[in-house]
C-alpha atoms as a PDB file:
ATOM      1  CA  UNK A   1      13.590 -16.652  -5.084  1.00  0.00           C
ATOM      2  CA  UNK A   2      16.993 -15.304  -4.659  1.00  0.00           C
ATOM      3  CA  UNK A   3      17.517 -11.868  -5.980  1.00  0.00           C
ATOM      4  CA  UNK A   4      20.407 -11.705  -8.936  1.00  0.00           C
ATOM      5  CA  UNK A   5      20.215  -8.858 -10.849  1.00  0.00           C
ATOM      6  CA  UNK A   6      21.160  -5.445 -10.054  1.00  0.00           C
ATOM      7  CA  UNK A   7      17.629  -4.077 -11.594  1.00  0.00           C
ATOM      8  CA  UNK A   8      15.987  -6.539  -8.945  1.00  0.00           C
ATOM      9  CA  UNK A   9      17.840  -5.230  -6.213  1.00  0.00           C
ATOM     10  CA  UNK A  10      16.908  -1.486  -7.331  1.00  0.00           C
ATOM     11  CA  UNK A  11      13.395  -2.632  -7.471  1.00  0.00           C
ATOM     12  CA  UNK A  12      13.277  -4.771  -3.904  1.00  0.00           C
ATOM     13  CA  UNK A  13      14.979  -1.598  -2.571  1.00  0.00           C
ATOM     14  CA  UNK A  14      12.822   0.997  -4.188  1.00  0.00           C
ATOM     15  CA  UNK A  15       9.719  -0.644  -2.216  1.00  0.00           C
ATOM     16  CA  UNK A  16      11.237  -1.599   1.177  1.00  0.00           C
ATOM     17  CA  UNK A  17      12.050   2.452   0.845  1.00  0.00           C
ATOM     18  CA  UNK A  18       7.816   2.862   1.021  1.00  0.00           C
ATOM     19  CA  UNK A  19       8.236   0.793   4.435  1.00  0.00           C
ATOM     20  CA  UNK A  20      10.919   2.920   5.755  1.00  0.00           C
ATOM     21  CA  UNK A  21       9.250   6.378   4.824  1.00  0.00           C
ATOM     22  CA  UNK A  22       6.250   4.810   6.715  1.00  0.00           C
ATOM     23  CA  UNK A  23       8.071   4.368   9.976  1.00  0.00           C
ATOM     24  CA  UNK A  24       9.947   7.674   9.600  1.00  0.00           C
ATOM     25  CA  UNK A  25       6.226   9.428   9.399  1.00  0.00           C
ATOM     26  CA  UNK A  26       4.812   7.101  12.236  1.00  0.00           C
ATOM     27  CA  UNK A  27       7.818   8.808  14.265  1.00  0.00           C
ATOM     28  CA  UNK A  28       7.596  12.148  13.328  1.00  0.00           C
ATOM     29  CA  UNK A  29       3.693  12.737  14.110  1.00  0.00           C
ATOM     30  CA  UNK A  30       4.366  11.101  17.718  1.00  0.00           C
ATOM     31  CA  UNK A  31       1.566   8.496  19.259  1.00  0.00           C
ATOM     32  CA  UNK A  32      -0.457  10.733  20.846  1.00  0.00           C
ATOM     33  CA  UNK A  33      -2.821  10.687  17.351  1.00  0.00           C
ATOM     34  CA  UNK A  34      -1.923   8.108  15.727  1.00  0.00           C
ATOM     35  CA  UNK A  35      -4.945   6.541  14.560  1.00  0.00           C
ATOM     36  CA  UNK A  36      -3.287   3.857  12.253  1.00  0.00           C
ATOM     37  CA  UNK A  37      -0.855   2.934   8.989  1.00  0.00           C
ATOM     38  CA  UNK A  38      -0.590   0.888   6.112  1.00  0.00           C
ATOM     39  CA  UNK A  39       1.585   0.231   3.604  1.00  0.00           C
ATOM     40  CA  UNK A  40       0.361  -2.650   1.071  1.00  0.00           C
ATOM     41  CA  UNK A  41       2.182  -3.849  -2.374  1.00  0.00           C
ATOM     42  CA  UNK A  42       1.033  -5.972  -4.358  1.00  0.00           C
ATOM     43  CA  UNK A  43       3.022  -8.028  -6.918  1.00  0.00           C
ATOM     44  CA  UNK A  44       3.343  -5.859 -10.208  1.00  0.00           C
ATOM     45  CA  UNK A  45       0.618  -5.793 -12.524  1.00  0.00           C
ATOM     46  CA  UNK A  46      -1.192  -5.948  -9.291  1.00  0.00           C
ATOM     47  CA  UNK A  47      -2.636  -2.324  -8.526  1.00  0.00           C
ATOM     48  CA  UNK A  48      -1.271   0.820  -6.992  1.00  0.00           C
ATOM     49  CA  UNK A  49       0.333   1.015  -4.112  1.00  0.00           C
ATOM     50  CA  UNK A  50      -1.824   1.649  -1.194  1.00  0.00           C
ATOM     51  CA  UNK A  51       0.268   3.758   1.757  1.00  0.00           C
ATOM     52  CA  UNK A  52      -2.107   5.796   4.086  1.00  0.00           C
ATOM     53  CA  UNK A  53      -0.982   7.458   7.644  1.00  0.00           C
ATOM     54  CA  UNK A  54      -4.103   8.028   9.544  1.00  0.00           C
ATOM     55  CA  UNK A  55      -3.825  10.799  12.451  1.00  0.00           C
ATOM     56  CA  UNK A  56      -7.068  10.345  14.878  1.00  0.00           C
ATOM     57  CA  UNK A  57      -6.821  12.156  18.081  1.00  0.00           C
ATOM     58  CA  UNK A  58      -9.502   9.487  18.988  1.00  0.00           C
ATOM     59  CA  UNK A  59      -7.862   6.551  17.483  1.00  0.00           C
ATOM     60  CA  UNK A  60     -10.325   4.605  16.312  1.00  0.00           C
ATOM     61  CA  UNK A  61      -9.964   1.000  14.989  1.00  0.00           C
ATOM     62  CA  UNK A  62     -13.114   0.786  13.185  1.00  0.00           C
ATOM     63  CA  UNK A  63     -11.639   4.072  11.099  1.00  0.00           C
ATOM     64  CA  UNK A  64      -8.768   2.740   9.833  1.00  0.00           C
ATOM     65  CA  UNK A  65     -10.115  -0.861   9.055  1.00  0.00           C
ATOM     66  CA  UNK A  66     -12.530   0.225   6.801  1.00  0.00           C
ATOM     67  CA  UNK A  67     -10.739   3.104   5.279  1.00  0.00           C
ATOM     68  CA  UNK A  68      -8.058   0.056   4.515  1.00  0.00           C
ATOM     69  CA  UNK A  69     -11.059  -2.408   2.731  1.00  0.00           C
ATOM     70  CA  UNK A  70     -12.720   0.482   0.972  1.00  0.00           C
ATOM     71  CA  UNK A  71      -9.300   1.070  -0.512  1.00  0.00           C
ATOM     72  CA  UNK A  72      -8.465  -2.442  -0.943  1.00  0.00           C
ATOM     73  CA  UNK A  73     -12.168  -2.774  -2.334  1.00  0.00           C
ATOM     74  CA  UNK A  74     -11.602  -0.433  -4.828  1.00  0.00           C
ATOM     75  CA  UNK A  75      -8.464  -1.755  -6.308  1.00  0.00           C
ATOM     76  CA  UNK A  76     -10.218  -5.448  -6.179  1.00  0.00           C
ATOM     77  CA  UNK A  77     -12.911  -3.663  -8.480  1.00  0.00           C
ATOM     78  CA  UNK A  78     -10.171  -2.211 -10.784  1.00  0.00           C
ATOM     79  CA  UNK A  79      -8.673  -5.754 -11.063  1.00  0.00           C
ATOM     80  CA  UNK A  80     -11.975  -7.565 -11.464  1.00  0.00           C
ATOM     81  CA  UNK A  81     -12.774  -4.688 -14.746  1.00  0.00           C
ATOM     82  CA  UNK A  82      -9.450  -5.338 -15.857  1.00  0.00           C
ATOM     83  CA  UNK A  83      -9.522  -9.062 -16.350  1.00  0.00           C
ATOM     84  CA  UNK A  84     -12.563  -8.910 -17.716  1.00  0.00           C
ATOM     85  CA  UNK A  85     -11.823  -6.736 -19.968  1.00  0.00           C
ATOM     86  CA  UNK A  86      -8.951  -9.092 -21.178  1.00  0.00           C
ATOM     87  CA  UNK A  87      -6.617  -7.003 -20.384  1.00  0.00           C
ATOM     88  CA  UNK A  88      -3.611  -7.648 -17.805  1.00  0.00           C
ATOM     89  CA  UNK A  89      -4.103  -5.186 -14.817  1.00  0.00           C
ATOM     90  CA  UNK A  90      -2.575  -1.771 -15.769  1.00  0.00           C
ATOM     91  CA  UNK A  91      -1.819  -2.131 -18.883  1.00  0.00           C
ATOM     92  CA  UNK A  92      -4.181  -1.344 -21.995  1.00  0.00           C
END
């Protein structure tokens, strides 16, 4: 979907901005411990944001793949409460 409006630009702007701070962190803490990054966003009314920079002098895979699915875990379980709830997520 094309997008038209100048509050949808704003928007698609405001989150490619969590992408770029990413990358400008990634380059700023060098490679030497970088042990990982993620930046996830989900569709609105979706959960938070999820945005971690993980510095591991021993870089370790297994660190920052389940540091991602306990996060991603947690806002499945916030979701899952929600709906059942009957309420959209987020919003009470």
């Amino acid at each position: 979907m094309p997008i038209d409006t100048p509050d949808q630009i704003d928007k698609a702007k405001t989150l490619a901005d969590r992408f770029r701070a990413m990358a400008t962190a990634i380059e700023l803490n060098g490679a030497d411990n970088f042990g990982g990054a993620f930046v996830v966003i989900p569709p609105s009314d979706g959960g938070d944001i999820l945005e971690t920079l993980v510095l591991d002098s021993r870089q370790d895979p297994a660190m920052l793949w389940m540091l991602l699915k306990t996060k991603c875990d947690m806002e499945l379980t916030k979701l899952d409460q929600a709906q059942r709830s009957g309420n959209a997520f987020g919003r009470r």
